[in-house]
Protein backbone atom coordinates (compact mmCIF):
# COMPACT_ATOMS: atom_id res chain seq x y z
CA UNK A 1 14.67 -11.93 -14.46
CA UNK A 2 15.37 -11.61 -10.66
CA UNK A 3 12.50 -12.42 -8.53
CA UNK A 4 12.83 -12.21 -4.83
CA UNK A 5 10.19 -13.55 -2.11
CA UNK A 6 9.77 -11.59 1.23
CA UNK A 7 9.00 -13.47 4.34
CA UNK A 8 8.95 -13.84 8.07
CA UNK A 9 11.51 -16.38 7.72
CA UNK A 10 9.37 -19.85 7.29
CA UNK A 11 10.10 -22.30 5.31
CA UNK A 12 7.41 -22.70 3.24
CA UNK A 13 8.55 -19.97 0.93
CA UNK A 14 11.55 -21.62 0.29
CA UNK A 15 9.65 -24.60 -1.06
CA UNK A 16 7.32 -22.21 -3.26
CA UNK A 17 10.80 -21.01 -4.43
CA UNK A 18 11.56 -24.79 -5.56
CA UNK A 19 8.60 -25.15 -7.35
CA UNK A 20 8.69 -21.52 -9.05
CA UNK A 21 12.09 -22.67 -10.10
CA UNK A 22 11.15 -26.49 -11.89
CA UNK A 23 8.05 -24.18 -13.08
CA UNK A 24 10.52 -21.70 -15.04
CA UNK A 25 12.86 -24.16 -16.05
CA UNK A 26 10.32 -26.48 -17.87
CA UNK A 27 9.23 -23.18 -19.58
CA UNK A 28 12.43 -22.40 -20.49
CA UNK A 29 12.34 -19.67 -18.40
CA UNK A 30 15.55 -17.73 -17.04
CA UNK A 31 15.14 -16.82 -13.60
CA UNK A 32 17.27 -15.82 -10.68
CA UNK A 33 14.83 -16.30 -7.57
CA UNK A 34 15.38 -16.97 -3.83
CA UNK A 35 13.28 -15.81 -0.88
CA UNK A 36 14.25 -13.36 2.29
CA UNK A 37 13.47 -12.49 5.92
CA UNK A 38 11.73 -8.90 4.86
CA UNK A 39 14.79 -7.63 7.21
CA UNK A 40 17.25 -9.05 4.45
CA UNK A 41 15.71 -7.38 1.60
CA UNK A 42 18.05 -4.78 1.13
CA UNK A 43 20.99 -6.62 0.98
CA UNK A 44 19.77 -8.70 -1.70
CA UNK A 45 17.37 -6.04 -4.21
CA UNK A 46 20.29 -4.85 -6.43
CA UNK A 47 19.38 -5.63 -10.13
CA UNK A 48 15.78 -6.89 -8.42
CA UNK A 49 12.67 -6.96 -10.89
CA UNK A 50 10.02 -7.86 -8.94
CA UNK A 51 9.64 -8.32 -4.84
CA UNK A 52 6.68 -10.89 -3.62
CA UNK A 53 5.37 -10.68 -0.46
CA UNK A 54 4.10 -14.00 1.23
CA UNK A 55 0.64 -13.00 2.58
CA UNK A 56 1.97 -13.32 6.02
CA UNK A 57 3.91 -9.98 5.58
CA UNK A 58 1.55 -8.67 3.21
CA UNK A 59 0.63 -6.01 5.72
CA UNK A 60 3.75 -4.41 5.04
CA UNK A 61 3.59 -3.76 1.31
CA UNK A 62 3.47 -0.22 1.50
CA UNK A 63 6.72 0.04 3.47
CA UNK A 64 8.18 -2.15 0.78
CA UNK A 65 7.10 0.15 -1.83
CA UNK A 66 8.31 2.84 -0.11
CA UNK A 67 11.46 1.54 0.38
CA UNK A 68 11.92 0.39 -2.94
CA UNK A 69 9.91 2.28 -5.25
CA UNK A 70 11.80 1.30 -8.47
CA UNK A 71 11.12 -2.25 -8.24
CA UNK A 72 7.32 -3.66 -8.48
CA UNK A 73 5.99 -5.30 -5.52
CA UNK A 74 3.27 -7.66 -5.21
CA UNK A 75 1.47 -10.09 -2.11
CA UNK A 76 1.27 -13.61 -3.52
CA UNK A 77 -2.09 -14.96 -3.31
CA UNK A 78 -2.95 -16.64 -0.03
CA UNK A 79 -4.61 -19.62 -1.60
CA UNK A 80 -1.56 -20.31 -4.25
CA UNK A 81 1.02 -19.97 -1.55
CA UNK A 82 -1.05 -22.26 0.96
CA UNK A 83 -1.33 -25.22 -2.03
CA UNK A 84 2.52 -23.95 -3.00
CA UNK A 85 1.02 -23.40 -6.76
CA UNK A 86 4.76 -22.39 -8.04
CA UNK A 87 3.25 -22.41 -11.54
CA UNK A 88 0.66 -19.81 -10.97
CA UNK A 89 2.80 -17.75 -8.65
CA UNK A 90 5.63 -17.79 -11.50
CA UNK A 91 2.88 -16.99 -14.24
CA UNK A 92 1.74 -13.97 -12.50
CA UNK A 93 5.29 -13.11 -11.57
CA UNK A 94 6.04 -13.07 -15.15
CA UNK A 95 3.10 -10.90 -15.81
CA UNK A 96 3.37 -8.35 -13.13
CA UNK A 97 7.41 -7.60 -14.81
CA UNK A 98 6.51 -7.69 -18.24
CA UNK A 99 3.82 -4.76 -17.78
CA UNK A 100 6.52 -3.04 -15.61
């Protein structure tokens, strides 16, 4: 699965990233995920199957739907991206493609 993360360009998504990853591969999970500027989403989407939003861009998940409407998109929780809960994001990641 190919899960990208939409920011403003901090750098805490990039840890959430690290932790989604160590969560997917002690679960034996295969996962292709990396996090964007929103800007850089478009170069990046191709084979995409699921975009995250960090809350701080949540505002513009309609946009992203718009501009993407194949490909599910969802606003990670405020509280697991503030305590970087990779495990939870991940499980809900998985989730949100499998009812896809």
């Amino acid at each position: 699965m190919k899960i990208l993360l939409a920011c403003a360009g901090g750098m805490s998504t990039g840890m959430l990233v690290q932790k989604m990853k160590s969560y997917a591969e002690k679960n034996q999970l295969i996962a292709e995920i990396a996090a964007y500027g929103l800007s850089d989403l478009e170069e990046y989407v191709a084979g995409c199957d699921l975009i995250l939003l960090g809350p701080q861009v949540g505002y513009q998940e309609d946009e992203v739907r718009q501009k993407f409407p194949q490909i599910p998109v969802a606003i990670i929780d405020m509280f697991d991206y503030s305590m970087m809960n990779g495990a939870k994001v991940m499980q809900e990641a998985v989730t949100t493609i499998t009812m896809k």
